[in-house]
Every structure is written in structure tokens, then in C-alpha cells.
N, C-alpha and C. Protein backbone atom coordinates (compact mmCIF):
# COMPACT_ATOMS: atom_id res chain seq x y z
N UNK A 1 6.86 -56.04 -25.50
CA UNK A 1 7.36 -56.16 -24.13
C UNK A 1 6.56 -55.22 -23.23
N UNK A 2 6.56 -55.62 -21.84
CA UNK A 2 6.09 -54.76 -21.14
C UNK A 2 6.71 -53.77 -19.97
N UNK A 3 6.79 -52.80 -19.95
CA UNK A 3 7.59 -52.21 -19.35
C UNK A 3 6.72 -51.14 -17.87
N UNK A 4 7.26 -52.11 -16.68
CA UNK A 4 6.68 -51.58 -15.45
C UNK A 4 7.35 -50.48 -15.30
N UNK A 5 7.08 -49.28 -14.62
CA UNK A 5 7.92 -48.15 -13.93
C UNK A 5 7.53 -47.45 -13.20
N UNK A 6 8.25 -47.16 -12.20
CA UNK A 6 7.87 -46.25 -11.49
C UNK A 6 8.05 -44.27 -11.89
N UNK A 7 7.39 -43.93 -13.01
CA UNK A 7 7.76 -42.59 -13.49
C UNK A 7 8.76 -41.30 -12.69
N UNK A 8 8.13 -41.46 -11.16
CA UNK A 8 9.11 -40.65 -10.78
C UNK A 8 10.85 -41.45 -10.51
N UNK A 9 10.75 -42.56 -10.39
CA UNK A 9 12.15 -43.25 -10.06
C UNK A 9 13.52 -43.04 -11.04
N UNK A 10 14.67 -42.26 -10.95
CA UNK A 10 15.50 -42.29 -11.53
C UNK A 10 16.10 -43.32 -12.56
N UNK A 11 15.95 -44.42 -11.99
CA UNK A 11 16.37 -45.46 -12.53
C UNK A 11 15.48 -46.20 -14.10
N UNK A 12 14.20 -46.30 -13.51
CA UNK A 12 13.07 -46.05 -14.70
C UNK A 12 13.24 -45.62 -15.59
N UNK A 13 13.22 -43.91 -15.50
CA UNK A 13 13.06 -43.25 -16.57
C UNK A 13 14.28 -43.14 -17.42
N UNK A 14 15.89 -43.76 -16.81
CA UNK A 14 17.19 -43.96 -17.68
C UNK A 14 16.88 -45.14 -18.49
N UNK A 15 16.12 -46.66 -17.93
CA UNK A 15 15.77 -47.28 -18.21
C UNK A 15 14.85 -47.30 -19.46
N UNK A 16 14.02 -46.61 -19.34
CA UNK A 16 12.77 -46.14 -20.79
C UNK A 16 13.40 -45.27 -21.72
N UNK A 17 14.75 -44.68 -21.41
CA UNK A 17 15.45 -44.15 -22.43
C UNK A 17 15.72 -44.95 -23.26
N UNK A 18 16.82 -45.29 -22.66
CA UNK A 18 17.50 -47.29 -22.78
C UNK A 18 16.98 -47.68 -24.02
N UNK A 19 15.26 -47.90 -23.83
CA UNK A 19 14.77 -48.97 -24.26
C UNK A 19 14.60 -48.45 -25.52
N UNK A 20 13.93 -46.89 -25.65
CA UNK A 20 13.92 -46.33 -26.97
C UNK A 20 14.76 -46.02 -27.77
N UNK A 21 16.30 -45.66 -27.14
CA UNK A 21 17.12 -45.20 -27.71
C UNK A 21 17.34 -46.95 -28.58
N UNK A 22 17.21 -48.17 -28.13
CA UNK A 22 17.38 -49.26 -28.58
C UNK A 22 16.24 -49.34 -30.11
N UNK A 23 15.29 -48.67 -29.63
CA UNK A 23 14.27 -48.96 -30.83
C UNK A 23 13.23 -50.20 -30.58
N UNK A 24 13.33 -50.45 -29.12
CA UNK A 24 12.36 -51.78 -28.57
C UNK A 24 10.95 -51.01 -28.81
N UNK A 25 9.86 -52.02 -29.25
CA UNK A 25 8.28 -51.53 -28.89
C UNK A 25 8.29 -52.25 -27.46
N UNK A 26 7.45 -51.48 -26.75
CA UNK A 26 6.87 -51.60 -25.13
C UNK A 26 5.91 -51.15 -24.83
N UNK A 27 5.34 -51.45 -24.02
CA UNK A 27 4.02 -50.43 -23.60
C UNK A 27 4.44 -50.48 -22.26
N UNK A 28 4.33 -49.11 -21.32
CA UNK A 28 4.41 -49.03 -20.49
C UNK A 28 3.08 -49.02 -19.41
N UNK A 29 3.87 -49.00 -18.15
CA UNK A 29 2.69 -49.11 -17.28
C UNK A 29 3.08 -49.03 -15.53
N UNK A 30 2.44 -48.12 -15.19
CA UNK A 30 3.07 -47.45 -13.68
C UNK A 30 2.58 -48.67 -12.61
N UNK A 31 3.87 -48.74 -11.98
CA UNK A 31 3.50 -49.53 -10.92
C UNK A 31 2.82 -49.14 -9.91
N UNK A 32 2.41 -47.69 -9.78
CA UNK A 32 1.52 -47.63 -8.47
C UNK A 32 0.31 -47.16 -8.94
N UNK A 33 0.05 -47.06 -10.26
CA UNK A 33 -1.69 -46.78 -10.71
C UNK A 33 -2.13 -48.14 -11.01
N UNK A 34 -1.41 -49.26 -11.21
CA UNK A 34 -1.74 -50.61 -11.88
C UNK A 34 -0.88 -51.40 -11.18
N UNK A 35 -0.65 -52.08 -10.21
CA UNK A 35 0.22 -52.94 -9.06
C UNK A 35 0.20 -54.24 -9.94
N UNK A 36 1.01 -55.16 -10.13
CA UNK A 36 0.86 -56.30 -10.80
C UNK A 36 0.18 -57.12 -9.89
N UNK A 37 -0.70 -58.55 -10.28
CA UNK A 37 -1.47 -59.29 -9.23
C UNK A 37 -0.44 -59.69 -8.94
N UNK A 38 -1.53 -60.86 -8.18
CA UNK A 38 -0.53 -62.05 -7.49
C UNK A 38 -0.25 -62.94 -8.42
N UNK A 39 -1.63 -63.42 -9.68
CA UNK A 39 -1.40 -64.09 -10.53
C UNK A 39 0.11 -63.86 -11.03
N UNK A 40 0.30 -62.26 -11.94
CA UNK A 40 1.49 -62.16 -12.61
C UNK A 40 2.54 -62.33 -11.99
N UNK A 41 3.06 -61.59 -10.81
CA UNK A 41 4.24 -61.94 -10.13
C UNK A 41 4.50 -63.39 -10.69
N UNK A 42 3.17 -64.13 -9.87
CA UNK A 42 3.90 -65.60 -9.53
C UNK A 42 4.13 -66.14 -11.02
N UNK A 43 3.74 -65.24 -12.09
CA UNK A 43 4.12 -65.95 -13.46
C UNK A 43 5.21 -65.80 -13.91
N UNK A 44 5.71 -64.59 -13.52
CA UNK A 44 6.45 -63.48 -14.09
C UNK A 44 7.69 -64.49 -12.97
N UNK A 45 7.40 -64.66 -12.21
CA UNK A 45 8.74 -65.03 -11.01
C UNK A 45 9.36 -66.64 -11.91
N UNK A 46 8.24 -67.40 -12.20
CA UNK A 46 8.48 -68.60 -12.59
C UNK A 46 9.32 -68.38 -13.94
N UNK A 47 8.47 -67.79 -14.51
CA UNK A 47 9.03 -67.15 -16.20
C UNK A 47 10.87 -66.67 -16.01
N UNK A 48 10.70 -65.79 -15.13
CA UNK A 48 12.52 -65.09 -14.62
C UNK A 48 13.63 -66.31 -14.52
N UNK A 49 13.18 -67.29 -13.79
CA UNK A 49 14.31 -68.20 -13.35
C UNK A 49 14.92 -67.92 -12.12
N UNK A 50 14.30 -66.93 -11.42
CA UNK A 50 15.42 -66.03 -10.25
C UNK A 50 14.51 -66.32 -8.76
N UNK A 51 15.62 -65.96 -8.12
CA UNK A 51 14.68 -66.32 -7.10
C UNK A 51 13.59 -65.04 -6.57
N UNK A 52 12.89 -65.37 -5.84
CA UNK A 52 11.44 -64.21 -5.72
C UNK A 52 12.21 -62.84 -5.04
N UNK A 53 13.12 -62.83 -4.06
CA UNK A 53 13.86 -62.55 -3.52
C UNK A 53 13.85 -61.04 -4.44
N UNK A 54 14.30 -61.37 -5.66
CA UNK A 54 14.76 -60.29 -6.25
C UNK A 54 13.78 -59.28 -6.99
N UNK A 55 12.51 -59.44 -6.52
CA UNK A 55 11.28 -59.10 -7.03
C UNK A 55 10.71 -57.95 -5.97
N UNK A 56 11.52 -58.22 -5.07
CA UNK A 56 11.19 -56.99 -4.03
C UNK A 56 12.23 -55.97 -4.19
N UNK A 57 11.47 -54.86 -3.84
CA UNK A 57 12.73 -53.67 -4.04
C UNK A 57 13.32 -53.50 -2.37
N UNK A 58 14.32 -53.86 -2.38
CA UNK A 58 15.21 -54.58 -1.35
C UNK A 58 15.75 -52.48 -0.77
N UNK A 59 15.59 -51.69 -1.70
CA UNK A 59 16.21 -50.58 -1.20
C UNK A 59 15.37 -49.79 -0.61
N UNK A 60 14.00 -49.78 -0.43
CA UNK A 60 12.92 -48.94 -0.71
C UNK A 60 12.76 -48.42 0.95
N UNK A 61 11.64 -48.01 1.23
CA UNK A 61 11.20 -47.54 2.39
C UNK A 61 10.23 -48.38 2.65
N UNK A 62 9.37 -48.86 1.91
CA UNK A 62 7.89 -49.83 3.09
C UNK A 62 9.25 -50.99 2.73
N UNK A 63 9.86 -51.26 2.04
CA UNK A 63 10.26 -52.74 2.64
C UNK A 63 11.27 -52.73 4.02
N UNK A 64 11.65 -51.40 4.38
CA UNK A 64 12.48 -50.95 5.73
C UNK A 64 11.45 -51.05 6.35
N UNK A 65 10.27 -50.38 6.10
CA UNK A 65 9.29 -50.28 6.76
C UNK A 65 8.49 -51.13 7.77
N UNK A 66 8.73 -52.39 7.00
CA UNK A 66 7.61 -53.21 6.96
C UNK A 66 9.28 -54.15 7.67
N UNK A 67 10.40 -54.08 7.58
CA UNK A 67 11.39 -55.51 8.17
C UNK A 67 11.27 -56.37 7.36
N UNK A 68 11.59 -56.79 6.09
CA UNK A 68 10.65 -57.63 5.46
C UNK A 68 12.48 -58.12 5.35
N UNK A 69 13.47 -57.73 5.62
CA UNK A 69 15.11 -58.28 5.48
C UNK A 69 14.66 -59.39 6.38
N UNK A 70 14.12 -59.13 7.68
CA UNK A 70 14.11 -60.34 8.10
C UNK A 70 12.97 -61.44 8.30
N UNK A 71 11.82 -60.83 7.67
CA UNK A 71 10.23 -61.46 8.02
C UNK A 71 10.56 -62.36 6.32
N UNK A 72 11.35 -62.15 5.32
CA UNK A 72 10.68 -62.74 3.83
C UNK A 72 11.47 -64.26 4.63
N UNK A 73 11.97 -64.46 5.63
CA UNK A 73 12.63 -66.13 5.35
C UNK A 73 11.73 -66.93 6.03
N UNK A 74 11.05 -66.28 7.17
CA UNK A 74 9.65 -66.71 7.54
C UNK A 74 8.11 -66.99 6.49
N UNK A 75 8.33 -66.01 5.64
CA UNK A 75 7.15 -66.06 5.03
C UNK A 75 7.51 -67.32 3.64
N UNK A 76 5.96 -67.95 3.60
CA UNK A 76 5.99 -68.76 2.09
C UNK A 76 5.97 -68.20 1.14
N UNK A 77 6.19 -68.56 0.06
CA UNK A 77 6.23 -68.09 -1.41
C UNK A 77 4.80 -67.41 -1.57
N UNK A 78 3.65 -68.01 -1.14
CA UNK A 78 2.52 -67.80 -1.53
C UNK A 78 2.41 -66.50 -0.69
N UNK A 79 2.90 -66.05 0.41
CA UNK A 79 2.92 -64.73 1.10
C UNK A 79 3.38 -64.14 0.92
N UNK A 80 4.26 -63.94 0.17
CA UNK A 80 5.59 -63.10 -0.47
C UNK A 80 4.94 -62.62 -2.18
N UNK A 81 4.15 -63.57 -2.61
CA UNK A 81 2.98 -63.10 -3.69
C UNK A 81 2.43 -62.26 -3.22
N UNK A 82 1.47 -62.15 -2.35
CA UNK A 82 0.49 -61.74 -1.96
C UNK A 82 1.19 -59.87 -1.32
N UNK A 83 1.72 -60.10 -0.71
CA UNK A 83 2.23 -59.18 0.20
C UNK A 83 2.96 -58.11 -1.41
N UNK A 84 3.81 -59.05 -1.96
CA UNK A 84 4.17 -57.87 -3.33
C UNK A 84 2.98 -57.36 -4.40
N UNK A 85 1.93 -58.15 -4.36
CA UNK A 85 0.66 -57.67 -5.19
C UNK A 85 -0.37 -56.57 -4.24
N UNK A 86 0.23 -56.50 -3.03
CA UNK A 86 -0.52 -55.07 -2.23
C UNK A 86 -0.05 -53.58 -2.71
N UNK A 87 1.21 -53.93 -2.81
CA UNK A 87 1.82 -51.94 -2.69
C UNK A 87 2.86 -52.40 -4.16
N UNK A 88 2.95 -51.91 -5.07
CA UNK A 88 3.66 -51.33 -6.11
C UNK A 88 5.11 -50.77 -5.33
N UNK A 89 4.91 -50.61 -5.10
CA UNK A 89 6.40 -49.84 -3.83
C UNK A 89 7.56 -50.92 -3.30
N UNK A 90 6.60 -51.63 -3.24
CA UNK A 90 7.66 -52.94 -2.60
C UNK A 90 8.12 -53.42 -4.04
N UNK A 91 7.84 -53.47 -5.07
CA UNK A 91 8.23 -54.48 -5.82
C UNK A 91 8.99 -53.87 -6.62
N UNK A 92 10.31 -54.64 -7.38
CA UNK A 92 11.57 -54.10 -7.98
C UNK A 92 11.44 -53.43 -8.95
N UNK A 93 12.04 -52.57 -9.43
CA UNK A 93 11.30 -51.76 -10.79
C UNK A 93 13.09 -51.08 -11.17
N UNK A 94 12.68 -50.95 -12.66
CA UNK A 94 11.87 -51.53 -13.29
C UNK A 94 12.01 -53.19 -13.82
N UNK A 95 10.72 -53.28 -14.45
CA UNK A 95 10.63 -54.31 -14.40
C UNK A 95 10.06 -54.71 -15.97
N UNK A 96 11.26 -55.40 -16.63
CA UNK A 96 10.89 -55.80 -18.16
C UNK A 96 10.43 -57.42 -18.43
N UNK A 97 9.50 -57.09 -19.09
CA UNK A 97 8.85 -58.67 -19.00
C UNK A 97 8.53 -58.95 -20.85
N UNK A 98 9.02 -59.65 -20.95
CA UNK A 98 9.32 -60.15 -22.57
C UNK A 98 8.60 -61.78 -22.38
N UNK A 99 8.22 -62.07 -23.93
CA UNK A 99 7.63 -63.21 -23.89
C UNK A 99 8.16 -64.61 -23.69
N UNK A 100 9.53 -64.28 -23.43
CA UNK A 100 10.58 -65.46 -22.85
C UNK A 100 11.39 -65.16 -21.37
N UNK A 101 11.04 -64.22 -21.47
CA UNK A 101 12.04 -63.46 -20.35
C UNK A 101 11.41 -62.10 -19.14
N UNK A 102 11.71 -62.42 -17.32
CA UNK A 102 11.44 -61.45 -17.09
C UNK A 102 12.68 -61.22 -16.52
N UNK A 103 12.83 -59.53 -16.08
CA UNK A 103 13.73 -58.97 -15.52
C UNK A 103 13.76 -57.64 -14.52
N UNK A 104 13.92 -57.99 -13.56
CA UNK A 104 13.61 -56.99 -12.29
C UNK A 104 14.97 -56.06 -12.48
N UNK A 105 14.25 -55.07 -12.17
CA UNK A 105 15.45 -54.24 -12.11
C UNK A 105 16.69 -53.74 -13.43
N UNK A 106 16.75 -52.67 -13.46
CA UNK A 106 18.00 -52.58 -15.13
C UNK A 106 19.53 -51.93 -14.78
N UNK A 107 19.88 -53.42 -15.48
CA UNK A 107 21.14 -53.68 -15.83
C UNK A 107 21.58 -53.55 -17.24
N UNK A 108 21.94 -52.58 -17.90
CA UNK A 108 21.81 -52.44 -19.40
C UNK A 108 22.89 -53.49 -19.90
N UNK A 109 23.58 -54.40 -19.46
CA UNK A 109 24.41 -55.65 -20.59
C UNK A 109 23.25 -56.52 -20.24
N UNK A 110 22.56 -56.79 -19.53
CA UNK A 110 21.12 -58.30 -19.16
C UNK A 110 20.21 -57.67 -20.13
N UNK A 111 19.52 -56.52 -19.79
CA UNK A 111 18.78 -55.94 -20.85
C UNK A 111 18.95 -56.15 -22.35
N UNK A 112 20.27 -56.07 -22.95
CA UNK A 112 20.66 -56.42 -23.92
C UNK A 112 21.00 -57.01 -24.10
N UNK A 113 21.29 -58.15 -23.57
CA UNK A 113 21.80 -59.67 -23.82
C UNK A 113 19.96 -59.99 -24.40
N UNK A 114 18.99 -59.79 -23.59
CA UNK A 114 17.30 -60.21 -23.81
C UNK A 114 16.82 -59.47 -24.76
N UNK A 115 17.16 -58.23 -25.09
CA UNK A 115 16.42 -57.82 -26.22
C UNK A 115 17.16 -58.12 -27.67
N UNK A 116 18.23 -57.83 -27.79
CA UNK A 116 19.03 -58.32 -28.73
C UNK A 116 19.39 -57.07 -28.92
């Protein structure tokens, strides 16, 4: 599995506990030294089942920043790629991506419903 994070983010690093205290293999990987493309998102979004919506970090500061509450219903899918493959910041974290399954953000019963 692959495991995005943001190292300093609270949530992350309870998250990468999580995962070890479970005994999951992962490799990790910081979202703001390595930003996912546009390719992955849009794989990773299709792969999720969810809507893109939830791929942005909806709490953050550039997405206040930037108004994006009210600019994402204007924008296409293909801009909403693009725009989350610029800044690591905008995009939801963490973020577990399994070979059947992705998942923005941790919820430890979803997490474990997917890892087993």
C-alpha cells in the first residue's frame, strides 16, 4: 500500500501509527516533497468510487485561500486534476491507496474495513 502524508499533520502521523500498530506493509511518501500527478489523482479518484470533491483538503488554508468552496462547481473535472496536482496542500491527506482501494483522509473503521 501506499501511504501519502503530510509528516507534520496530526492526523497523518496517528494515521501511520494506525497502520503499524495493524502490521500493514506501506511505503510512505510526503505529499509536499512528491505531489501526486494529475495522472494518479485521476486514477486514484476513479479507483475510490467517491466523488473528487473529497480529494481536496476542504479544511486547509490555500483551499480558503484560493475560494475553491465556491470556484470547484465552476471548474471541470479535468481542472480540479490539474489544480490538485500543483500544491500537495490542497489535497486530502492522508491518503491510503491499496491495489483495490483508495482512501482520502483516516477514518480508522473504513481503514479497517480495507485492510482487513
Amino acid at each position: 500500500m501506499l501511504f501519502i502524508e503530510y509528516p507534520k499533520c496530526s492526523t497523518c502521523q496517528r494515521a501511520g501509527k494506525w497502520l503499524e500498530a495493524q502490521g500493514a506493509e506501506f511505503e510512505r511518501r510526503n505529499i509536499v516533497e512528491n505531489n501526486p500527478t494529475k495522472e494518479e489523482l485521476k486514477a486514484w479518484h476513479q479507483k475510490s468510487g467517491l466523488p473528487l470533491k473529497r480529494f481536496f483538503n476542504t479544511s486547509g488554508m490555500k483551499y480558503r485561500e484560493l475560494e475553491l468552496k465556491d470556484r470547484l462547481k465552476e471548474m471541470s473535472e479535468e481542472e480540479q486534476y490539474e489544480l490538485l496536482a500543483t500544491d500537495g496542500m490542497l489535497v486530502k491527506r492522508p491518503l491510503l491507496v491499496g491495489e483495490d482501494f483508495v482512501i482520502p483522509g483516516f477514518k480508522e473503521k473504513e481503514w479497517a474495513e480495507k485492510i482487513g
